[in-house]
Structures are given as C-alpha cells and as structure tokens.
C-alpha atoms as a PDB file:
ATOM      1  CA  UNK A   1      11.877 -54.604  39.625  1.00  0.00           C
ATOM      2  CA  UNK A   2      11.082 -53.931  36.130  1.00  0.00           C
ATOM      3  CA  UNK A   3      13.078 -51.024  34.738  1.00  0.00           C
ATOM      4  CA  UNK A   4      11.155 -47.653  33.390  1.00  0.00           C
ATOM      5  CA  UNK A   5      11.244 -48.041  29.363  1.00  0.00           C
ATOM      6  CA  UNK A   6      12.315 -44.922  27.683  1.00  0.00           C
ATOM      7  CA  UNK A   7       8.871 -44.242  26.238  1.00  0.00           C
ATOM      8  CA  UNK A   8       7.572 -44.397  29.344  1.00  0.00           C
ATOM      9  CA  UNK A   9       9.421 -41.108  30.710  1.00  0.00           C
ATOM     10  CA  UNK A  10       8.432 -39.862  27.394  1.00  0.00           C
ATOM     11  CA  UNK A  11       5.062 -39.763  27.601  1.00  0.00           C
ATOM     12  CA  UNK A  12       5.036 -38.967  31.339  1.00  0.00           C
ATOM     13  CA  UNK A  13       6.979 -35.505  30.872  1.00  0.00           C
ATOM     14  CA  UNK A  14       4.228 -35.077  27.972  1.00  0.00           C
ATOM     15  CA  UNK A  15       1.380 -35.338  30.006  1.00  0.00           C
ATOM     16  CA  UNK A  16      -0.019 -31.914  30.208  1.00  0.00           C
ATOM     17  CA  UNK A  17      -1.240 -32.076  33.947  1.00  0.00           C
ATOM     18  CA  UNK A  18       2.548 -32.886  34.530  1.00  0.00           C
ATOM     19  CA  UNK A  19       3.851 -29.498  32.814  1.00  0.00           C
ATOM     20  CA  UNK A  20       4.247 -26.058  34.689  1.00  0.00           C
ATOM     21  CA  UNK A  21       3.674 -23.540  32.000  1.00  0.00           C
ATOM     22  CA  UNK A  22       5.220 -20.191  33.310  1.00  0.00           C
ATOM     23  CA  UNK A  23       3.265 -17.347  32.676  1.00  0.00           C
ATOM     24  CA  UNK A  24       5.584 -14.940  30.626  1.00  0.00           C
ATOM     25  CA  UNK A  25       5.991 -11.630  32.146  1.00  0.00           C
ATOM     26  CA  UNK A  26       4.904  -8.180  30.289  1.00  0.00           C
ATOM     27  CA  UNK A  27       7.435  -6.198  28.866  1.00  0.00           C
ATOM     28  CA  UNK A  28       7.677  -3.216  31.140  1.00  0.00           C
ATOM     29  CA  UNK A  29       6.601   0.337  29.455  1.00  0.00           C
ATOM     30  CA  UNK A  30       9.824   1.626  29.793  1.00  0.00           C
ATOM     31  CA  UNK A  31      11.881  -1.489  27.823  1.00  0.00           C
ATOM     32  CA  UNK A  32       8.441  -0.792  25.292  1.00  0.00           C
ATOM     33  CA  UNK A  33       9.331   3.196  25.030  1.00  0.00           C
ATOM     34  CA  UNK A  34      13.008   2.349  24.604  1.00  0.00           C
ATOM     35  CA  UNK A  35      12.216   0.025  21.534  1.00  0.00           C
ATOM     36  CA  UNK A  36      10.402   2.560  19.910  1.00  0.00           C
ATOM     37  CA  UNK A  37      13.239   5.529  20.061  1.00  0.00           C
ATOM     38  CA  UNK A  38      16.033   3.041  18.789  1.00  0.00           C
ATOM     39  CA  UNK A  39      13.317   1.856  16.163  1.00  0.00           C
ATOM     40  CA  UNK A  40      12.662   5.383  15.591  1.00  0.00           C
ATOM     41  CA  UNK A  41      16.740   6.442  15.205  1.00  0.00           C
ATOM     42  CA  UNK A  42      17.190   3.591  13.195  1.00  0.00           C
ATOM     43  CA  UNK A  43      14.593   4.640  10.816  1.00  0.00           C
ATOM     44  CA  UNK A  44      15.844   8.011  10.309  1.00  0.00           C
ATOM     45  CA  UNK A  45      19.654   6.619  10.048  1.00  0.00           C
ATOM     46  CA  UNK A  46      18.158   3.631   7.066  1.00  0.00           C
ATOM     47  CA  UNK A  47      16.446   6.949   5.248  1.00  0.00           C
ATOM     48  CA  UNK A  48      19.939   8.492   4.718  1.00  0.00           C
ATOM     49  CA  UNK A  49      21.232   5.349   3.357  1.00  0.00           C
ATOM     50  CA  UNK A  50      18.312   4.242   1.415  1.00  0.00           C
ATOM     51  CA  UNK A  51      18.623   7.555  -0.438  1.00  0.00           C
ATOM     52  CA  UNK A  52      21.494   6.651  -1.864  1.00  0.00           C
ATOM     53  CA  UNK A  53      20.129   3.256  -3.105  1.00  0.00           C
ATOM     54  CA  UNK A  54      18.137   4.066  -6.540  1.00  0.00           C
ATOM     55  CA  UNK A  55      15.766   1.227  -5.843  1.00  0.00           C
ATOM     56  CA  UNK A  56      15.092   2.770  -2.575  1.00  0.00           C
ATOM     57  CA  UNK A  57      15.761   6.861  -3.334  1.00  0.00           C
ATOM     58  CA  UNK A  58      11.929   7.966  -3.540  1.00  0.00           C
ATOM     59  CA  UNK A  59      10.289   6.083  -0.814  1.00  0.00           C
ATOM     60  CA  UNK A  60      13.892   7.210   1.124  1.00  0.00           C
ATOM     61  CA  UNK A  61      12.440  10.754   0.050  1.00  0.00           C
ATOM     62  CA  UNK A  62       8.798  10.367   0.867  1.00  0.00           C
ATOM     63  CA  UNK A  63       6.903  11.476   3.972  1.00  0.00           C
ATOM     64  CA  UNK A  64       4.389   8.475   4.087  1.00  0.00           C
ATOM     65  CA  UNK A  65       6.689   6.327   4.585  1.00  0.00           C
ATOM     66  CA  UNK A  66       7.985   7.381   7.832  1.00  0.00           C
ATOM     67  CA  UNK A  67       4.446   8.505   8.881  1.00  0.00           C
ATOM     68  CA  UNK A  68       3.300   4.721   9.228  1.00  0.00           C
ATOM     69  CA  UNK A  69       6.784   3.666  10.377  1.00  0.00           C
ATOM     70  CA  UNK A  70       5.562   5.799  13.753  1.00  0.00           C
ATOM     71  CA  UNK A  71       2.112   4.478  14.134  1.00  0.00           C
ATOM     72  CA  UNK A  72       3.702   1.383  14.048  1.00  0.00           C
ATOM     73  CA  UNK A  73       6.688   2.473  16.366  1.00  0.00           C
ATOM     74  CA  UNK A  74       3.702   4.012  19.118  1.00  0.00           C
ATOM     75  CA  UNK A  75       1.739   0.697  19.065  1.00  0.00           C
ATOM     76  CA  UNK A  76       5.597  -1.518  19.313  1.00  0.00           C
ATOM     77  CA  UNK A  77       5.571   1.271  22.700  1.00  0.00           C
ATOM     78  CA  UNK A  78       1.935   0.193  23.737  1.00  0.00           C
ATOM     79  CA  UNK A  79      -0.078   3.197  23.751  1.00  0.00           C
ATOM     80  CA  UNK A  80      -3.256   2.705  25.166  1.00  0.00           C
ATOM     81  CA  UNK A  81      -6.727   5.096  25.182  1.00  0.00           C
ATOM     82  CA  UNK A  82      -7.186   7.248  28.525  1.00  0.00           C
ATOM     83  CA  UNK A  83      -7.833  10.774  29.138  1.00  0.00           C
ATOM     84  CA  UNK A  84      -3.773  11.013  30.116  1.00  0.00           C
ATOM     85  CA  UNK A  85      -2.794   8.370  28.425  1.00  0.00           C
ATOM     86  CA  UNK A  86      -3.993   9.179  24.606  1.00  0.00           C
ATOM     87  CA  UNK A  87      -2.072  12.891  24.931  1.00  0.00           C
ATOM     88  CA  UNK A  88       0.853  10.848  26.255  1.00  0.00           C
ATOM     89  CA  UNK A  89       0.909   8.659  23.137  1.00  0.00           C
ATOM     90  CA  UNK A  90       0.240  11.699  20.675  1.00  0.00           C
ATOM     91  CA  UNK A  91       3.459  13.135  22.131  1.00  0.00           C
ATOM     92  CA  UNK A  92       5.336   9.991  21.483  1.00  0.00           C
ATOM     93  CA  UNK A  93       4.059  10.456  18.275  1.00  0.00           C
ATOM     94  CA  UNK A  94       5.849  13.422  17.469  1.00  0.00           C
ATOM     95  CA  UNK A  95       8.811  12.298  19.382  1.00  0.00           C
ATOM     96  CA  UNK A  96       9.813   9.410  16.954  1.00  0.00           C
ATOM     97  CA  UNK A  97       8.986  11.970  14.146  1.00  0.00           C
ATOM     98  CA  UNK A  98      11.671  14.728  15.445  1.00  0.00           C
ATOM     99  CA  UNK A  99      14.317  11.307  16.832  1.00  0.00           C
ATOM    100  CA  UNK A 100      13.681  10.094  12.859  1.00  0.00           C
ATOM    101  CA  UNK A 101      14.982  13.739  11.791  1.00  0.00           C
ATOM    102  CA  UNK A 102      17.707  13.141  14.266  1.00  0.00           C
ATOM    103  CA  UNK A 103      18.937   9.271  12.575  1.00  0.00           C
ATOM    104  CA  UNK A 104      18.604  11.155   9.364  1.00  0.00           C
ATOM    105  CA  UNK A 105      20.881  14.006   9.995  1.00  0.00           C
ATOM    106  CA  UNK A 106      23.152  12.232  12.468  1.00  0.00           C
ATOM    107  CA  UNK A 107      23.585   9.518   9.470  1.00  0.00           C
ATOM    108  CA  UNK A 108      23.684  12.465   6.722  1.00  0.00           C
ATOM    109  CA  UNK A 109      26.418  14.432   8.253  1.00  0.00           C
ATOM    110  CA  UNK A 110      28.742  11.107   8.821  1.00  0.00           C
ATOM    111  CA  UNK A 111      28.271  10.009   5.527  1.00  0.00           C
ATOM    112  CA  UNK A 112      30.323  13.702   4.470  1.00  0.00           C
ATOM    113  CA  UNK A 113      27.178  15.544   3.291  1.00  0.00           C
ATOM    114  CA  UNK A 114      25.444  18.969   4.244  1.00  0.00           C
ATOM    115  CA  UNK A 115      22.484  19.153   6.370  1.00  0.00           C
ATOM    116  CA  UNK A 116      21.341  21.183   8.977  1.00  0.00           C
ATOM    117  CA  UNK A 117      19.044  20.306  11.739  1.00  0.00           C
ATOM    118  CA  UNK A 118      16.821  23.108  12.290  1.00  0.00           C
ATOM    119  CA  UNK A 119      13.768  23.754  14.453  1.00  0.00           C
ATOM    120  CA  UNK A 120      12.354  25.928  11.591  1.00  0.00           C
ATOM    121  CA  UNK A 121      13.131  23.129   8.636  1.00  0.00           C
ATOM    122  CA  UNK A 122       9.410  22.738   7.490  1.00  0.00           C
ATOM    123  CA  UNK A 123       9.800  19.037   8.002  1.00  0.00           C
ATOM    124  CA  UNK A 124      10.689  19.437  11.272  1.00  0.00           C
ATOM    125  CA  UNK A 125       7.504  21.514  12.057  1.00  0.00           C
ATOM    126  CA  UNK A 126       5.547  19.197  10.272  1.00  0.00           C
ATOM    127  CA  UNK A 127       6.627  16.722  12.250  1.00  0.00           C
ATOM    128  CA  UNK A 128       4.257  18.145  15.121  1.00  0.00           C
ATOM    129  CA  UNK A 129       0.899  17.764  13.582  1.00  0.00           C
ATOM    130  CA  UNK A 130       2.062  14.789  12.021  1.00  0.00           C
ATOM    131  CA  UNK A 131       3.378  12.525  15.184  1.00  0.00           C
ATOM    132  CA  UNK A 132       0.283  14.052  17.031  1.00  0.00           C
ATOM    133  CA  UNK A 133      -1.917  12.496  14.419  1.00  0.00           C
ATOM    134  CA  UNK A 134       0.362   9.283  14.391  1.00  0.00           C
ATOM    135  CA  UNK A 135      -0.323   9.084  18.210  1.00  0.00           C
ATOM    136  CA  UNK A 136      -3.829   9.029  17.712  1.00  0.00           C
ATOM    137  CA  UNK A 137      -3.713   6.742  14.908  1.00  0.00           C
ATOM    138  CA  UNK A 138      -1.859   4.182  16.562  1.00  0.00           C
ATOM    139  CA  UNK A 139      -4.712   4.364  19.840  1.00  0.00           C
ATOM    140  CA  UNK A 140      -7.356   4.161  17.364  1.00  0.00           C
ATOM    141  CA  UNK A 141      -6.309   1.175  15.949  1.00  0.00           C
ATOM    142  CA  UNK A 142      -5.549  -0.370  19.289  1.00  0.00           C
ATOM    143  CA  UNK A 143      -8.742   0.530  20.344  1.00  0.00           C
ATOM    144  CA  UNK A 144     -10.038  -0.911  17.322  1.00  0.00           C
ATOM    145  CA  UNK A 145      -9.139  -4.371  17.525  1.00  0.00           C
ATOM    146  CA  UNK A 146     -10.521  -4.928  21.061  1.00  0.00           C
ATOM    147  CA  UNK A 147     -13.295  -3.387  21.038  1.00  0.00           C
ATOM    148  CA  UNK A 148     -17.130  -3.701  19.454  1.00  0.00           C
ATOM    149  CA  UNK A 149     -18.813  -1.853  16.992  1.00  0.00           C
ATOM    150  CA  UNK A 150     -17.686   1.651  18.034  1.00  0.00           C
ATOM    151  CA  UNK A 151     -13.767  -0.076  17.911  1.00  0.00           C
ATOM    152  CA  UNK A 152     -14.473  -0.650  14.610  1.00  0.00           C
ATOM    153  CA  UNK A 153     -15.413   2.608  13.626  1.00  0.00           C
ATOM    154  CA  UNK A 154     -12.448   4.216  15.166  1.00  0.00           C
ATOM    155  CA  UNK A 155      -9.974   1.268  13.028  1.00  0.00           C
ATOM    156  CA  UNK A 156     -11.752   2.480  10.294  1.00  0.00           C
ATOM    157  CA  UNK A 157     -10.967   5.655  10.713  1.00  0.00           C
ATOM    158  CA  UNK A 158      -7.706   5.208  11.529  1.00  0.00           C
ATOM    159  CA  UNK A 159      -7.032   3.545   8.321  1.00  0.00           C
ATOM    160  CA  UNK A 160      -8.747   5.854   6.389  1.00  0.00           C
ATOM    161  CA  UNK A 161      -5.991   8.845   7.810  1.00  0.00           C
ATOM    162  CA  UNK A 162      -3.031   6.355   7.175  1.00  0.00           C
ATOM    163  CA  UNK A 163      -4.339   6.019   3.500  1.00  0.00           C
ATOM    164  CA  UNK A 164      -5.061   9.674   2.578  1.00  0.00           C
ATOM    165  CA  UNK A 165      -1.468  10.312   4.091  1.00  0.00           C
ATOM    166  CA  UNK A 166      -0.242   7.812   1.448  1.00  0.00           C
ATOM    167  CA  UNK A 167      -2.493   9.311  -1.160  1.00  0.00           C
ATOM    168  CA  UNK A 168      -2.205  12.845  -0.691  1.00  0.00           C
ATOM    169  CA  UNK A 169       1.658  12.697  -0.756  1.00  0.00           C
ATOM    170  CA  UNK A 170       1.323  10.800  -4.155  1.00  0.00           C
ATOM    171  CA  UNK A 171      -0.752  13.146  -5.955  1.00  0.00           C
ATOM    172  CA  UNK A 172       1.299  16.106  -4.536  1.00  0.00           C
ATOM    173  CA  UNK A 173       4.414  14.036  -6.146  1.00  0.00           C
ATOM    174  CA  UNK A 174       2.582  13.532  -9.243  1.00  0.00           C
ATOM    175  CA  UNK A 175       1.497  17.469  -9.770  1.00  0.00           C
ATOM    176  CA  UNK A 176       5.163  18.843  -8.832  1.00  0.00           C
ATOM    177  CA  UNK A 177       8.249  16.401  -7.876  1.00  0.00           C
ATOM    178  CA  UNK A 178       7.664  13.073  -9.993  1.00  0.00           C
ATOM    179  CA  UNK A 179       9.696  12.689 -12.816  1.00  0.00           C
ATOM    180  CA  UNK A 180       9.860   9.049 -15.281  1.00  0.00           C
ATOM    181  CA  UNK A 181      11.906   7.476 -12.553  1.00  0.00           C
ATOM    182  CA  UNK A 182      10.168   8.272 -10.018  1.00  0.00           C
ATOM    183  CA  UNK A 183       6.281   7.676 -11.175  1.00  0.00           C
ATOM    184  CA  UNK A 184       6.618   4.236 -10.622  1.00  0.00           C
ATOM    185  CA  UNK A 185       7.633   4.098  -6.924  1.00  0.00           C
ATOM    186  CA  UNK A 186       4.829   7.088  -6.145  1.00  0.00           C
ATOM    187  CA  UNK A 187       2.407   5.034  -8.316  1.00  0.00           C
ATOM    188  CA  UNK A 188       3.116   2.229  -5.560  1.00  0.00           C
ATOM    189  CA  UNK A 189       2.722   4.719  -3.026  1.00  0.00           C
ATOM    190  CA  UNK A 190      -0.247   5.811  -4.574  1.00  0.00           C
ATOM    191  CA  UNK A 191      -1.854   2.212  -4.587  1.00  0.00           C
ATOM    192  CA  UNK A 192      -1.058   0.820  -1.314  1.00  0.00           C
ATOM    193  CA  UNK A 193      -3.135   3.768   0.246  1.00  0.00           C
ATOM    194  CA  UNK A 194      -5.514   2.884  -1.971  1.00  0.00           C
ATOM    195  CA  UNK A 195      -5.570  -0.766  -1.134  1.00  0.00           C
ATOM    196  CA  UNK A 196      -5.484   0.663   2.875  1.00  0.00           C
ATOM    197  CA  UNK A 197      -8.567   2.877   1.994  1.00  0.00           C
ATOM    198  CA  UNK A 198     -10.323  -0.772   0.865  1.00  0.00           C
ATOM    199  CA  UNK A 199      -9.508  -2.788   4.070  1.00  0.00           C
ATOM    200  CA  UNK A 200     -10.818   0.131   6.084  1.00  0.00           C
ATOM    201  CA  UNK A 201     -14.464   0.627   4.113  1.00  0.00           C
ATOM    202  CA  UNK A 202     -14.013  -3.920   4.364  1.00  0.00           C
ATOM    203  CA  UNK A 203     -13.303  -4.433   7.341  1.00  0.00           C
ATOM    204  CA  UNK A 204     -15.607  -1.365   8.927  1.00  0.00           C
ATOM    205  CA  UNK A 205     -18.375  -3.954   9.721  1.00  0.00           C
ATOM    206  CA  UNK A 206     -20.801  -1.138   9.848  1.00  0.00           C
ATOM    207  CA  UNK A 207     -22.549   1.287   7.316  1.00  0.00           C
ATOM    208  CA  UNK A 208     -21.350   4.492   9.952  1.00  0.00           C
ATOM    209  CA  UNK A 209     -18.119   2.558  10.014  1.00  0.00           C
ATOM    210  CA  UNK A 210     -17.622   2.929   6.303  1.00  0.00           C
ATOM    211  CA  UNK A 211     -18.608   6.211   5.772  1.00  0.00           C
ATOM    212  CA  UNK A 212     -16.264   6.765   8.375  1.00  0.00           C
ATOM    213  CA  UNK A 213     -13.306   5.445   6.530  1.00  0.00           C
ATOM    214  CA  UNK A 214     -14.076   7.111   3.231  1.00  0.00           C
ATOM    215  CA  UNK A 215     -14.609  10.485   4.322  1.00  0.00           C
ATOM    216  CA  UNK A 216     -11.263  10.810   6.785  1.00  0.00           C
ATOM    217  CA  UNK A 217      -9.586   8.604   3.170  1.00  0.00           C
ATOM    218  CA  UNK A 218     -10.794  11.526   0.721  1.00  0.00           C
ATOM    219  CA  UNK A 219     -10.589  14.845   2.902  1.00  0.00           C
ATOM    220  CA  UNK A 220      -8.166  13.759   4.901  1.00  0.00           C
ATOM    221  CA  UNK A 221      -5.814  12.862   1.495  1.00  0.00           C
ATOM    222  CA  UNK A 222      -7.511  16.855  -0.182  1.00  0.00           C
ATOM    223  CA  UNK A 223      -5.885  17.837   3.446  1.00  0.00           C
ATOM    224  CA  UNK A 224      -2.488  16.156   3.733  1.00  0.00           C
ATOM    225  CA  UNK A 225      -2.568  17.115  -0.642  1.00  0.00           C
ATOM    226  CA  UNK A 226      -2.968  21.103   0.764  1.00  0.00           C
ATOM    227  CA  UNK A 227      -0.469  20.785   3.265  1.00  0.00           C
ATOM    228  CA  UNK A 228       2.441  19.534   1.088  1.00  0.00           C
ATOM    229  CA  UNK A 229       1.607  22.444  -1.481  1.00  0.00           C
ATOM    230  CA  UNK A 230       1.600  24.705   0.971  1.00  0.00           C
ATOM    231  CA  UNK A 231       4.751  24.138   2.427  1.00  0.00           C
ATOM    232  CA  UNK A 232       6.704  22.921  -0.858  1.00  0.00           C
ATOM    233  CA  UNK A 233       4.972  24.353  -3.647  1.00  0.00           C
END
C-alpha cells in the first residue's frame, strides 16, 4: 500500500466541494444597539480629553463633529426604513447625542473641572432636533446604497444635510468664535463639507438627484448657520 504524500492531503482539504463554509450568524439588534451607546459614551468621554490636546481643542469643541459620529453610530446599530422602524432610529439618534453629553460631563467632572449637566444647556436641547435628523440621515443613506434611482436621491440628500451641518458650523465659527488658531482647523471643517457636498451632487446619478443634494447642502448649511446664531450669538 502506497502511503498518502503530504501534498496529496493538501490539495484534498483544498478542494472546495470538500469545505463546509459556515454561514456566519447576524449580530443580534440588541449586541448592534449596545455598540452604538458604548461608541456613543466613548465619544463624549474622547471630547473631554481631546479638548485638552491643542491639536485636537477645536474639532473637541465643534458640533459637526459629533453630529456625523451619530449617523455613523445609528447605521454601526442597523437602522433600517419602516413606518416604526425610521421613528425608532430617529430616537436613537438623539439618544447617542444626549449619552455623548453624558461621556463628556462624566469625563469633565473626573478630570477636576466644572460642568453641569442640564436639561436646559442649549446643547442639550439641540441635541433633539439634531439626533432626530441624524436618525434620518443614517436611514437615508442605508436606504441609499440598496436601492435604485429613488435610493440615490435620498443618499444624496443625506449627504447634502451632513455637509451643510459641517458648513454651517464653519461659517458660524468664522463670523463669531474663530480666532488665528483656530481658522485653520474650521477651514478643514469648512472643506470636508465641502468635499461631502461634491460626492453627493457625483455620486447622485440623476439630474433630480443633484438638485437634491445642493439644495438640502445650501439651505440646509443657511439653516444649521441660523440655528448656531440663534442660540450662541
């Protein structure tokens, strides 16, 4: 009896019809939900910090910032479109806002500095509108990649409201808060919403799909721009 060569057991636990590939299982909602709160705590905890970093002080002190850190935190939690399930994800939305206030004052107040957690702080309150919209945003853009033409129009307009976020708090900086230091890091602020206004109108595929992106980019950024100077001068 001729003994099996090594190569030979190599290539027969190659052989694809010879290979059991195990499906892997979906993270449950719950485990996806969790992720997103500790994300969200985190975030607020690394905003305290980062404000003491120089490099890191004006995006530490910046709204944008933390307004794409929760569409990103509700799509890590898997919202999905649905007549329940779109409210649902809004709420998250403003959920990881209010848990980010949380990180930040939890980390704030450990660190040996002042700060009060408030319901009427107008950060908190903006924090409403603001994780409603980041809900939304987050669905649109989920909607967006899996879908046809009218998908595309929603991305687009999704992008266009994470842009005029960027934008509007940029120009607000520039008219009241920037100072020499700080122009540069709201000047990068300033661009990547730019640059996130471009891939929308880009990518739109569509003449209604660009439109789209451009008009929520420009009133939505006149909108976020009125809302700042409203509420901080």
């Amino acid at each position: 009896m001729q003994p099996t060569r090594p190569t030979d057991a190599l290539v027969s636990a190659s052989d694809p019809a010879s290979v059991h590939v195990v499906p892997a299982r979906p993270v449950p909602p719950v485990a996806r939900v969790s992720i997103a709160l500790t994300g969200a705590l985190l975030a607020g905890v690394l905003t305290s910090f980062g404000q003491a970093v120089p490099a890191l002080a004006t995006v530490s002190n910046s709204a944008g910032p933390w307004f794409v850190v929760a569409v990103l935190l509700c799509a890590v939690a898997g919202v999905r479109a649905g007549r329940v399930a779109l409210p649902l994800a809004m709420l998250l939305g403003v959920v990881l806002l209010e848990v980010m206030h949380v990180g930040y004052w939890a980390a704030t107040v450990l660190r040996g500095y002042p700060d009060v957690l408030s319901i009427t702080n107008p950060w908190v309150l903006l924090g409403v509108p603001a994780g409603l919209l980041a809900g939304a945003v987050a669905v649109a853009l989920r909607v967006g990649l899996r879908r046809g033409t009218r998908g595309a129009v929603l991305a687009a307009g999704a992008l266009g409201v994470v842009a005029a976020v960027l934008v509007g708090e940029s120009v607000r900086a520039f008219l009241r808060v920037a100072t020499p230091e700080t122009t540069p890091a709201w000047a990068v602020q300033l661009a990547v919403g730019v640059v996130v206004l471009v891939v929308a109108v880009v990518r739109a595929g569509s003449p209604v799909g660009r439109v789209t992106a451009l008009a929520t980019g420009f009133v939505g950024a006149v909108g976020v721009l009125g809302a700042l100077l409203l509420i901080g001068g």
